[in-house]
C-alpha atoms as a PDB file:
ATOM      1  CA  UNK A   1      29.697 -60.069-148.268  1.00  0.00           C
ATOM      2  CA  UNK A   2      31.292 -59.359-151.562  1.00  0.00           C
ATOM      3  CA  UNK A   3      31.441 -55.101-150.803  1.00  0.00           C
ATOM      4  CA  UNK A   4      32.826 -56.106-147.273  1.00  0.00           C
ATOM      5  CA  UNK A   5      35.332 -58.218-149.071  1.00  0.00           C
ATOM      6  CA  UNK A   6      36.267 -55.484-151.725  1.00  0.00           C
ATOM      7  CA  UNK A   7      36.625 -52.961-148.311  1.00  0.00           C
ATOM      8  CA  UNK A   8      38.681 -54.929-146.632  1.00  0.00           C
ATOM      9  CA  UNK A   9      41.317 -55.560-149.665  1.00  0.00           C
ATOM     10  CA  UNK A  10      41.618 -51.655-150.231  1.00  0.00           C
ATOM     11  CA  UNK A  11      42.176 -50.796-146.809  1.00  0.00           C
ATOM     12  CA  UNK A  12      44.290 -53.168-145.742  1.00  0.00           C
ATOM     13  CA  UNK A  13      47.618 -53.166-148.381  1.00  0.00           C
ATOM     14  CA  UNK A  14      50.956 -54.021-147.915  1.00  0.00           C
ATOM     15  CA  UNK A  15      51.946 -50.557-148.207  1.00  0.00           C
ATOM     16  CA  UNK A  16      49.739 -49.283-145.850  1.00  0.00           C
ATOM     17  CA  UNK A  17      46.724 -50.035-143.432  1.00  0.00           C
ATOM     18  CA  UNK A  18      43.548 -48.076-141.949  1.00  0.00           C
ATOM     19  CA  UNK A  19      41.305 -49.351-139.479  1.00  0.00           C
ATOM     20  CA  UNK A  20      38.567 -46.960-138.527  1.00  0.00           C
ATOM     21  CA  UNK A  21      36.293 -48.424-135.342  1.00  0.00           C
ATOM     22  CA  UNK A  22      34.798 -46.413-132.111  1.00  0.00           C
ATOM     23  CA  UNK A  23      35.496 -43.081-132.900  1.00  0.00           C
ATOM     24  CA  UNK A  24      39.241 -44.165-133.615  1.00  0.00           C
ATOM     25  CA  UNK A  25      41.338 -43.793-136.850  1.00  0.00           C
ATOM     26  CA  UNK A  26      44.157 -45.741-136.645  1.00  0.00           C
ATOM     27  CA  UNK A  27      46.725 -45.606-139.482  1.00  0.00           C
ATOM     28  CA  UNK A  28      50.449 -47.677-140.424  1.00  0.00           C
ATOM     29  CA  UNK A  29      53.127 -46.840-142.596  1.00  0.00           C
ATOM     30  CA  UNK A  30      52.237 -43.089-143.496  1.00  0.00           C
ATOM     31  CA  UNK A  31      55.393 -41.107-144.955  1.00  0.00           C
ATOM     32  CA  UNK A  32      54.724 -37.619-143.138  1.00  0.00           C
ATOM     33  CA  UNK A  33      51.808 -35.621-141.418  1.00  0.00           C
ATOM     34  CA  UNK A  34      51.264 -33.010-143.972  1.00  0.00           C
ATOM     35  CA  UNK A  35      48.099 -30.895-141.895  1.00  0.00           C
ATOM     36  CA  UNK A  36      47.078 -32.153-138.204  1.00  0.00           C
ATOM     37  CA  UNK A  37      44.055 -29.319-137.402  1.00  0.00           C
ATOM     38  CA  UNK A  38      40.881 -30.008-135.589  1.00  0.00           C
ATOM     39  CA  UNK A  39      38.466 -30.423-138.257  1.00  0.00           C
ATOM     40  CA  UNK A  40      41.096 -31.656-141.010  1.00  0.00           C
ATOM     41  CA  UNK A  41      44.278 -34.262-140.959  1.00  0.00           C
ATOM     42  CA  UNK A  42      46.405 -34.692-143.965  1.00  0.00           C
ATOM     43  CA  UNK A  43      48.760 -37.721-144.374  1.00  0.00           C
ATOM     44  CA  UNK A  44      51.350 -38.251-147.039  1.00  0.00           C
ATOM     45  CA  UNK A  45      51.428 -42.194-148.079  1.00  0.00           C
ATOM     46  CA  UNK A  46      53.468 -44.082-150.030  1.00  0.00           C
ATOM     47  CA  UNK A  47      51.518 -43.020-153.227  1.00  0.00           C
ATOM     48  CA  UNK A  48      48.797 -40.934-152.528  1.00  0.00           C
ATOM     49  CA  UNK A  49      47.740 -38.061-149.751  1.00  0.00           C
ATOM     50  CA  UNK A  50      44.755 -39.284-147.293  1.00  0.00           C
ATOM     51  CA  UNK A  51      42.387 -36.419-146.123  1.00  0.00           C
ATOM     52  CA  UNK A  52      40.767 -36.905-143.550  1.00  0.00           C
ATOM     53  CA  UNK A  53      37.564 -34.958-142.419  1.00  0.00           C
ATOM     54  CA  UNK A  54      35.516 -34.852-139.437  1.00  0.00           C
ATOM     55  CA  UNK A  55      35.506 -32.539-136.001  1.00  0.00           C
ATOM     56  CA  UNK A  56      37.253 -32.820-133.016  1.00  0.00           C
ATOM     57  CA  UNK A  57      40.314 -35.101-133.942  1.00  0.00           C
ATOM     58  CA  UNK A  58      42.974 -35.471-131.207  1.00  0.00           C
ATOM     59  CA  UNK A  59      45.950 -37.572-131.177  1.00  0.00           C
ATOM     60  CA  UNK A  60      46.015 -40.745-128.964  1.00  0.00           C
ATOM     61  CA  UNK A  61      49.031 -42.086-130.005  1.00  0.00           C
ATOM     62  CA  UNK A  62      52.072 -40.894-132.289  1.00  0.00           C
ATOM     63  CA  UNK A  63      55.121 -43.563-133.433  1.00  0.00           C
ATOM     64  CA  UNK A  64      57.418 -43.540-136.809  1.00  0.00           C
ATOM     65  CA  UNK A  65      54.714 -44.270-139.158  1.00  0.00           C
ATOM     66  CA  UNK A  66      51.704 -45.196-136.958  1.00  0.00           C
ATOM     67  CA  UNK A  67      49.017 -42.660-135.948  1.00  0.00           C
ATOM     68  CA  UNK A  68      45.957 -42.650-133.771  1.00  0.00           C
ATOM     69  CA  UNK A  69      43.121 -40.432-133.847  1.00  0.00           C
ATOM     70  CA  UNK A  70      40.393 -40.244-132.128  1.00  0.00           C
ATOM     71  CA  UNK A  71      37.235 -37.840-133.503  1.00  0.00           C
ATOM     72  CA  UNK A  72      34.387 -37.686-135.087  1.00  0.00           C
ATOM     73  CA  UNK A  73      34.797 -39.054-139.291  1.00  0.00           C
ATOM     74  CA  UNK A  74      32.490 -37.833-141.472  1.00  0.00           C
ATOM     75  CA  UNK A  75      34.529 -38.574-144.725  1.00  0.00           C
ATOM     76  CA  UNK A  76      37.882 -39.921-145.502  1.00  0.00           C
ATOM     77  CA  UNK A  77      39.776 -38.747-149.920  1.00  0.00           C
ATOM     78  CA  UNK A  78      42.178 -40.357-151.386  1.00  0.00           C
ATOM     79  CA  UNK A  79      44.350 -38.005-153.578  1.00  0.00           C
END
């Protein structure tokens, strides 16, 4: 319960906020799409870049700030 816990205060900050579930990546309050391939997304944040790896990511939804993705994740860096 306590790792959940810990999880769930990292990912979801007032700056930002990633919720991964069913294939889907959905992410709020990115600055700027800095790579947007296939097998690699790149997203400038507030503070730090998020890379994003996996295979076949498409984009479901696009809005100022707010991305969806749908794919396969096999690992997600903060830089």
């Amino acid at each position: 319960m306590h790792l959940t816990s810990r999880v769930r205060e990292f990912l979801i900050d007032q700056n930002y906020y990633i919720d991964i579930y069913d294939g889907h990546i959905h992410v709020f309050h990115y600055v700027d799409i800095v790579k947007l391939q296939e097998e690699e997304i790149v997203l400038q944040m507030e503070s730090f870049l998020l890379k994003i790896y996996g295979s076949n990511f498409r984009v479901k939804r696009l809005e100022t700030q707010e991305i969806l993705l749908s794919g396969n994740l096999e690992r997600m860096v903060l830089e």
